[in-house]
C-alpha atoms as a PDB file:
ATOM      1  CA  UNK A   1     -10.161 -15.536 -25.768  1.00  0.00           C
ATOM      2  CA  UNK A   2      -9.154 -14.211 -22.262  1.00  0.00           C
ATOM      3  CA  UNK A   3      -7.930 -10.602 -22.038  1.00  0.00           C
ATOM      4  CA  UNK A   4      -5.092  -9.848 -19.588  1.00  0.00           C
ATOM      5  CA  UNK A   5      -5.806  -7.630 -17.561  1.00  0.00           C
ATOM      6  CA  UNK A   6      -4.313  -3.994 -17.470  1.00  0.00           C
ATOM      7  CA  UNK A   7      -1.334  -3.308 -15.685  1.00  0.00           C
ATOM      8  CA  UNK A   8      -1.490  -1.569 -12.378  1.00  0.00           C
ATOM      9  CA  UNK A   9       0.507   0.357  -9.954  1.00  0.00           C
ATOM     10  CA  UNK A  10      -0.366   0.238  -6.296  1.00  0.00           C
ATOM     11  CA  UNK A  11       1.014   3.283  -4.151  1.00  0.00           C
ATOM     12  CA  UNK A  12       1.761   2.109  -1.054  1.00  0.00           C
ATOM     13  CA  UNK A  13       2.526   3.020   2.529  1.00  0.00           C
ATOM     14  CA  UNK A  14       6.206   1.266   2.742  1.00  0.00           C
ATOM     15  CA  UNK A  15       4.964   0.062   6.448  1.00  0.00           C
ATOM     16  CA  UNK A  16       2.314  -2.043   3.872  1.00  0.00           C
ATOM     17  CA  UNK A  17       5.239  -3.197   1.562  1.00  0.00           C
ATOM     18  CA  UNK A  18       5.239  -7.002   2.692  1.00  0.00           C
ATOM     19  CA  UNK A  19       1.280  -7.405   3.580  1.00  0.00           C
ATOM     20  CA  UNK A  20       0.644  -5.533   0.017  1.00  0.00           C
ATOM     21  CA  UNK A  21       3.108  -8.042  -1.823  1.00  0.00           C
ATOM     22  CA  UNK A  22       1.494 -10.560  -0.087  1.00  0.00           C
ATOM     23  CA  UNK A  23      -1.644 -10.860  -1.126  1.00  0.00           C
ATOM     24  CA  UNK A  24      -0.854  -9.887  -4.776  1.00  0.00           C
ATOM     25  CA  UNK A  25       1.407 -13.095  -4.572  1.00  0.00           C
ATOM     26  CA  UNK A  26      -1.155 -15.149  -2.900  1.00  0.00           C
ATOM     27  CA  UNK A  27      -3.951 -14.103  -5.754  1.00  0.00           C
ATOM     28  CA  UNK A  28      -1.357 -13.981  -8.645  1.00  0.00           C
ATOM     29  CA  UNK A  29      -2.229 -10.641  -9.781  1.00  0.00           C
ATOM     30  CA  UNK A  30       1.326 -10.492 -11.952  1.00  0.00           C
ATOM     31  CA  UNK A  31      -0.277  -7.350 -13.781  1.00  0.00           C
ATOM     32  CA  UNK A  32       0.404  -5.029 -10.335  1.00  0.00           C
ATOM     33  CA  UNK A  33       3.176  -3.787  -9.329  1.00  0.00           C
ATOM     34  CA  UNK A  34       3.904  -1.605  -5.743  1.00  0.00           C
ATOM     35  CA  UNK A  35       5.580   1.000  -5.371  1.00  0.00           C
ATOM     36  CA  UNK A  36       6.116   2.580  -1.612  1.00  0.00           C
ATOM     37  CA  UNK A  37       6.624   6.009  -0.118  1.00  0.00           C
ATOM     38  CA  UNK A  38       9.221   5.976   3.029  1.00  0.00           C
ATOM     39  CA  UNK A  39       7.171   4.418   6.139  1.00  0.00           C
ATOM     40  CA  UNK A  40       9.335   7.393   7.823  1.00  0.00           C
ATOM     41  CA  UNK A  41       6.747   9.641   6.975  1.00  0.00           C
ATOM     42  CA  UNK A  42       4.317   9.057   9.480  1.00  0.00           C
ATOM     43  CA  UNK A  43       6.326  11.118  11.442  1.00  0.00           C
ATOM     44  CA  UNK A  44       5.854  14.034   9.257  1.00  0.00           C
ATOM     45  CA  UNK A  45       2.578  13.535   7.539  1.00  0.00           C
ATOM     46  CA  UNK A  46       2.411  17.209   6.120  1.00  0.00           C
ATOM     47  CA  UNK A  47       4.964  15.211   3.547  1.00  0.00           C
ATOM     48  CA  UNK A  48       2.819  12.857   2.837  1.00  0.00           C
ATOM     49  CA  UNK A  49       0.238  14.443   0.146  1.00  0.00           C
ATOM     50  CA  UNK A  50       3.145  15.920  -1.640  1.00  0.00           C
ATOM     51  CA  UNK A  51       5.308  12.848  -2.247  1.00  0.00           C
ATOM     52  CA  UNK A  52       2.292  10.777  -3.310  1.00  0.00           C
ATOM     53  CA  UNK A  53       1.315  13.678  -5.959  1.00  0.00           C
ATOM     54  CA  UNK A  54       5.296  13.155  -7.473  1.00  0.00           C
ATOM     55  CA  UNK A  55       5.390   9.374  -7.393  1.00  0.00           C
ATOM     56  CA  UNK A  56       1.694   9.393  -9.365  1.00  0.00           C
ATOM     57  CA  UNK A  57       3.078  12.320 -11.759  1.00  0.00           C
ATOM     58  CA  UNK A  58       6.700  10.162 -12.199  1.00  0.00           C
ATOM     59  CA  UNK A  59       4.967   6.553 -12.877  1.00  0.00           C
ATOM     60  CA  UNK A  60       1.169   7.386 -14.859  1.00  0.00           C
ATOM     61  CA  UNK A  61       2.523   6.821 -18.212  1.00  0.00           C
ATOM     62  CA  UNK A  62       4.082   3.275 -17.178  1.00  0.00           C
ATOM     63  CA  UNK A  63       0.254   1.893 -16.143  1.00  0.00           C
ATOM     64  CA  UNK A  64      -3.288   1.843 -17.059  1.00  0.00           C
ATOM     65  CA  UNK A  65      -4.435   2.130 -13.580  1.00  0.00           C
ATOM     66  CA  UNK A  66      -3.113   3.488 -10.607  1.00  0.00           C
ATOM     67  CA  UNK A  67      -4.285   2.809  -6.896  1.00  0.00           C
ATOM     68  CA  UNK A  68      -3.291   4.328  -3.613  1.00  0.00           C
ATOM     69  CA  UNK A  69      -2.766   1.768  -0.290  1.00  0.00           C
ATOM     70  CA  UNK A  70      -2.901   4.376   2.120  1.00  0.00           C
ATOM     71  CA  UNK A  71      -5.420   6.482   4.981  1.00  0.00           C
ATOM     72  CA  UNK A  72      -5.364   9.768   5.786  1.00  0.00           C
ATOM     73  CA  UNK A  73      -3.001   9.302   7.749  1.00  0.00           C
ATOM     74  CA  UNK A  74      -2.613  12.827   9.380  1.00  0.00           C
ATOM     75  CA  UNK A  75      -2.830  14.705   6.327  1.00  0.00           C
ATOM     76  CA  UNK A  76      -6.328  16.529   7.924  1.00  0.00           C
ATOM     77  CA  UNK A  77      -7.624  15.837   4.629  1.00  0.00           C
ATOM     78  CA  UNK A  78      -4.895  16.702   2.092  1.00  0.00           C
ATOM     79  CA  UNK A  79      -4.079  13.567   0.681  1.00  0.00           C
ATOM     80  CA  UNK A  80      -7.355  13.473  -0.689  1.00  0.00           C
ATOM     81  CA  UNK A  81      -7.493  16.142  -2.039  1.00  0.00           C
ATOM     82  CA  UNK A  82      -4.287  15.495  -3.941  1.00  0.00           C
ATOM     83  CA  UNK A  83      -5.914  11.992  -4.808  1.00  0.00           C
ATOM     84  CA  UNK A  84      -9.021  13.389  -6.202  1.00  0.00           C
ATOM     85  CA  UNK A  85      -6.840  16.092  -8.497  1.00  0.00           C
ATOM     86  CA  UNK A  86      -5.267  13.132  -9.716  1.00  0.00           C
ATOM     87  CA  UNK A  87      -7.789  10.807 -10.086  1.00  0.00           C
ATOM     88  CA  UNK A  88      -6.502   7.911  -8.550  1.00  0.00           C
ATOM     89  CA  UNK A  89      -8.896   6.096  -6.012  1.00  0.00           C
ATOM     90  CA  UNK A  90      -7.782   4.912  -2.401  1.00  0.00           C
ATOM     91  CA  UNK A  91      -8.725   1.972   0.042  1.00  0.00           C
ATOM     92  CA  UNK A  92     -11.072   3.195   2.750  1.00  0.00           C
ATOM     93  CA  UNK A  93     -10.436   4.143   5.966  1.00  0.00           C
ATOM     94  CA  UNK A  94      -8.872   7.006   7.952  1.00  0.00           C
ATOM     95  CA  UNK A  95      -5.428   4.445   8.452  1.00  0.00           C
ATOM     96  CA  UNK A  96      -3.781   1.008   8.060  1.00  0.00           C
ATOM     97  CA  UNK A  97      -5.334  -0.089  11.553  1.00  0.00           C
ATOM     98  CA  UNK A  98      -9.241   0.757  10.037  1.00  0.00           C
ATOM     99  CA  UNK A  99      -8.908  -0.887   7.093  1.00  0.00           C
ATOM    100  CA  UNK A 100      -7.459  -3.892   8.704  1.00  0.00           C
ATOM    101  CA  UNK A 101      -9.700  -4.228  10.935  1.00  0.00           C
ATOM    102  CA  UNK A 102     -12.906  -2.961   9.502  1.00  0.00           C
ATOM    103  CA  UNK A 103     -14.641   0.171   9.926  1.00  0.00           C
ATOM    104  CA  UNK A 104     -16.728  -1.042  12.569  1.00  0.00           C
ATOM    105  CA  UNK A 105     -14.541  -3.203  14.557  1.00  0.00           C
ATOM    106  CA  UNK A 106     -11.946  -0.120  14.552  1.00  0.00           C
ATOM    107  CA  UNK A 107     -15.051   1.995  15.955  1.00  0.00           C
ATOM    108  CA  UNK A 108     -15.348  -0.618  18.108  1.00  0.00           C
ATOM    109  CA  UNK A 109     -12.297  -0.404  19.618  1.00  0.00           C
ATOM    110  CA  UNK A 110     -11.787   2.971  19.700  1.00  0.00           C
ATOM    111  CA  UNK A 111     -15.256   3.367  21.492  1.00  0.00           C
ATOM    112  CA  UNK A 112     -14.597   0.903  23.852  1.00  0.00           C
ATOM    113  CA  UNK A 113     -11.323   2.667  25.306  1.00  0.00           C
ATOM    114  CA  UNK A 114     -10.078   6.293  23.206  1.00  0.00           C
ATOM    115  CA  UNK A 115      -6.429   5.826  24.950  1.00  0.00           C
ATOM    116  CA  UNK A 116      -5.539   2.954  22.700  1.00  0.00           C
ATOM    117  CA  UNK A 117      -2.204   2.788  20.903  1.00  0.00           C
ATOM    118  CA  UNK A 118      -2.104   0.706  17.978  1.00  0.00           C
ATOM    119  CA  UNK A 119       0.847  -1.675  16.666  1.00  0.00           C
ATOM    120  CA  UNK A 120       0.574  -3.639  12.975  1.00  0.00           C
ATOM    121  CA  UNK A 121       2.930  -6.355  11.848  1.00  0.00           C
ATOM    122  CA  UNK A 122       5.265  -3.579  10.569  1.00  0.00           C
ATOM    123  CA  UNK A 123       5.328  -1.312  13.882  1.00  0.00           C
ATOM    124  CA  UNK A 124       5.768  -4.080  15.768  1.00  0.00           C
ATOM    125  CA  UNK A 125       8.907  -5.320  13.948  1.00  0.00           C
ATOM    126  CA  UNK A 126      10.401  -1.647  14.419  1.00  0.00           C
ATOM    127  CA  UNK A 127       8.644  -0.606  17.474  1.00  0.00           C
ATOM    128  CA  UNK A 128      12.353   0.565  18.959  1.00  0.00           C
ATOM    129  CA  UNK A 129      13.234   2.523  15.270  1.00  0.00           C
ATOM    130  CA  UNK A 130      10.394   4.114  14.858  1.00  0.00           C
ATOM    131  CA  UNK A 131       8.694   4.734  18.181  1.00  0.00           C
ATOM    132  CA  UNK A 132      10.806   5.027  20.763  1.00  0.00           C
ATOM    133  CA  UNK A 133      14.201   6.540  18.329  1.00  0.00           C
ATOM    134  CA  UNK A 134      11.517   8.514  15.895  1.00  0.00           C
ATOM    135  CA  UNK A 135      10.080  10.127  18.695  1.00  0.00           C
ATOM    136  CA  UNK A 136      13.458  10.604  20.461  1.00  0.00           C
ATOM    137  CA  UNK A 137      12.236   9.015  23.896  1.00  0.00           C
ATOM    138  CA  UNK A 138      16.038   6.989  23.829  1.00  0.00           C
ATOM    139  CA  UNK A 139      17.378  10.076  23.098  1.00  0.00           C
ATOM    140  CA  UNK A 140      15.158  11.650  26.282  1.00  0.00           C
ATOM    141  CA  UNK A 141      13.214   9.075  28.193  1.00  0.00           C
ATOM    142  CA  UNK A 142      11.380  11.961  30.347  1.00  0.00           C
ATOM    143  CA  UNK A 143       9.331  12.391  27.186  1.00  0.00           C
ATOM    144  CA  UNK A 144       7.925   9.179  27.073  1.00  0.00           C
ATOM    145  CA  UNK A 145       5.006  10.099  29.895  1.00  0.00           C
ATOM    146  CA  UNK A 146       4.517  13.480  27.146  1.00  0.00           C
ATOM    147  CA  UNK A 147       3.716  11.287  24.370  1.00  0.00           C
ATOM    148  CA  UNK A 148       1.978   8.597  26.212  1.00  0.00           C
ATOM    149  CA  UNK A 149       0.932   9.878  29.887  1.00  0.00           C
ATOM    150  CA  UNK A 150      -2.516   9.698  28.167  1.00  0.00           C
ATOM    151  CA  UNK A 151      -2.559   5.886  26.687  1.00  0.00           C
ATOM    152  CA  UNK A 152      -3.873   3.145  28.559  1.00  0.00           C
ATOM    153  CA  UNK A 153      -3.977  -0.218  26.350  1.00  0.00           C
ATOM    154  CA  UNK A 154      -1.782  -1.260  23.294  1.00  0.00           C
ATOM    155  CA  UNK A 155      -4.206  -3.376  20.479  1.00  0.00           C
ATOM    156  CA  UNK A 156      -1.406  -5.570  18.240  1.00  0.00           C
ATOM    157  CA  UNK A 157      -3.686  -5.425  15.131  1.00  0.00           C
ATOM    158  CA  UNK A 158      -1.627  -8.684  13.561  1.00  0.00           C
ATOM    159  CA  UNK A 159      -1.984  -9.271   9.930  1.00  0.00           C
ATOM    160  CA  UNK A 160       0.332 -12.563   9.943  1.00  0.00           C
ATOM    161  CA  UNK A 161       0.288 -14.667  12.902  1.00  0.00           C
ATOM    162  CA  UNK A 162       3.601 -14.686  14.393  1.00  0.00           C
ATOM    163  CA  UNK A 163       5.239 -15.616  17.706  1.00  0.00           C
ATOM    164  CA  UNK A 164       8.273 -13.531  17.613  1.00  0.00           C
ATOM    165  CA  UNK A 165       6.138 -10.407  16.354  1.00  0.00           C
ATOM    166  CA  UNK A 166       3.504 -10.570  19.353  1.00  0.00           C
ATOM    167  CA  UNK A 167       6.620 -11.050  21.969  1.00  0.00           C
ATOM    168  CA  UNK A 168       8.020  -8.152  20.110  1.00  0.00           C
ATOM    169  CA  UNK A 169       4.483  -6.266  20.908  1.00  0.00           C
ATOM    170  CA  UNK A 170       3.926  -7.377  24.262  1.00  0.00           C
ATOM    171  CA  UNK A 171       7.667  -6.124  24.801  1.00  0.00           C
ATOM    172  CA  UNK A 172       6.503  -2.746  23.491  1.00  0.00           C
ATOM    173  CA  UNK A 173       3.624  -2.596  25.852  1.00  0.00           C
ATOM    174  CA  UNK A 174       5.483  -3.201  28.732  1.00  0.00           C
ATOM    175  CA  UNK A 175       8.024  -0.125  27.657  1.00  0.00           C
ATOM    176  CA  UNK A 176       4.960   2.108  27.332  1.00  0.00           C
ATOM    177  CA  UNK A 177       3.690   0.741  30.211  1.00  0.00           C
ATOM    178  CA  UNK A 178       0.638  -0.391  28.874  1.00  0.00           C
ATOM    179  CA  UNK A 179      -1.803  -2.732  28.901  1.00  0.00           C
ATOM    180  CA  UNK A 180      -1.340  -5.424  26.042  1.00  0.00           C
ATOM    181  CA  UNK A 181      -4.304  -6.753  24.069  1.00  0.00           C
ATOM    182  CA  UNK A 182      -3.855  -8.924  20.420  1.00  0.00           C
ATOM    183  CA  UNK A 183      -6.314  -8.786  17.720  1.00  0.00           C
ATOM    184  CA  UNK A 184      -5.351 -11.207  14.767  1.00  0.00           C
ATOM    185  CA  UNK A 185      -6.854  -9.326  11.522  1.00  0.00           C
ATOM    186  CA  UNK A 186      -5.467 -10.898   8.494  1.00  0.00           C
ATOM    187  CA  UNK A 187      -4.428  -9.331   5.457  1.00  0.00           C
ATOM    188  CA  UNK A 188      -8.808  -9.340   3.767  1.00  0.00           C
ATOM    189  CA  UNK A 189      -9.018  -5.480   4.145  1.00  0.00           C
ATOM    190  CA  UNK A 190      -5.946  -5.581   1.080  1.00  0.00           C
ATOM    191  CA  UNK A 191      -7.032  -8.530  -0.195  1.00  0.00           C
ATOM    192  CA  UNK A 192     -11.050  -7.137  -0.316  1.00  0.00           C
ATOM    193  CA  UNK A 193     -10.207  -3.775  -1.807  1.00  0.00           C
ATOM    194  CA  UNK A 194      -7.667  -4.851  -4.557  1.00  0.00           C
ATOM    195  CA  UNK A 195      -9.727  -8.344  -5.412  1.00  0.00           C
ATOM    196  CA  UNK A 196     -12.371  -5.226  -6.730  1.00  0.00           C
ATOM    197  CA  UNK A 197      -9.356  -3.439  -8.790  1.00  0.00           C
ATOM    198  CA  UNK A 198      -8.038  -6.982 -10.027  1.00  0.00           C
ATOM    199  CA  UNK A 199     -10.214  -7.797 -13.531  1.00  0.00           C
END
């Protein structure tokens, strides 16, 4: 007799909403469920830690296992921390763009030229919301050499391939006025860490 497997509750970065859904649709894992945090908070990741702390306090009754889809994402350390005092384990990697990519083609990159800006499927889609209104550059365009003076290449890290999304990149690398480069990942770095978590 085959057991079903436990139910279990992915936390997720909302910017990994659709890639996360995804691949649980694509495997037909219909014991997980996701459940995001604001992609807004990238722009205040001192937030971050906090809000993943309530959402794991406010849904551990409800599952058997609960996972978190996110990097450190700025929190210098503190998510983790807050992770380990809960007990719930994490995919690897310091961000979205290392764990699609791979630890060591992300070092890679990174190596190879430190002024790199990175989009995803999801920043690329809402380069103008995000970027350019989050950081107030429409608002103030003399900021724009502030934030980026120091940037010389944008890497689209694509999980889906998708005309529309790389114009939508290559449109944001000309705005930053940088140089453009696409790297098509896929969506394995989800798919690797949660086809472990799936039995």
């Amino acid at each position: 007799m085959t057991v079903a497997p436990e139910k279990t509750l992915l936390i997720a970065c909302g910017a990994l909403a659709g890639e996360t859904l995804a691949v649980i649709r694509a495997n037909g894992w219909e014991h997980m469920e996701v459940s995001c945090l604001p992609a807004k908070l990238h722009n205040t990741p001192a937030l971050i830690p906090n809000a993943m702390r309530t959402k794991i306090r406010e849904k551990r009754g409800q599952f058997a296992h609960i996972y978190a889809l996110y990097g450190d994402c700025g929190t210098g350390g503190l998510l983790d921390k807050v992770l380990e005092e809960e007990g719930v384990e994490r995919i690897a990697g310091a961000h979205c763009y290392e764990f699609f990519t791979g630890s060591a083609i992300f070092d890679a990159l990174q190596e190879a030229e430190v002024g790199t800006f990175y989009l995803t499927d999801f920043l690329a889609r809402h380069f103008e919301k995000l970027t350019i209104e989050g950081l107030g550059i429409d608002r103030h365009p003399e900021l724009l050499p502030l934030y980026f003076g120091n940037y010389t290449r944008l890497v689209y890290i694509s999980q889906i391939e998708n005309a529309e999304l790389q114009e939508k990149a290559r449109a944001a690398a000309d705005r930053l006025s940088l140089r453009y480069e696409y790297r098509f990942t896929g969506l394995n770095g989800i798919g690797d860490f949660l086809n472990k978590k799936a039995g």
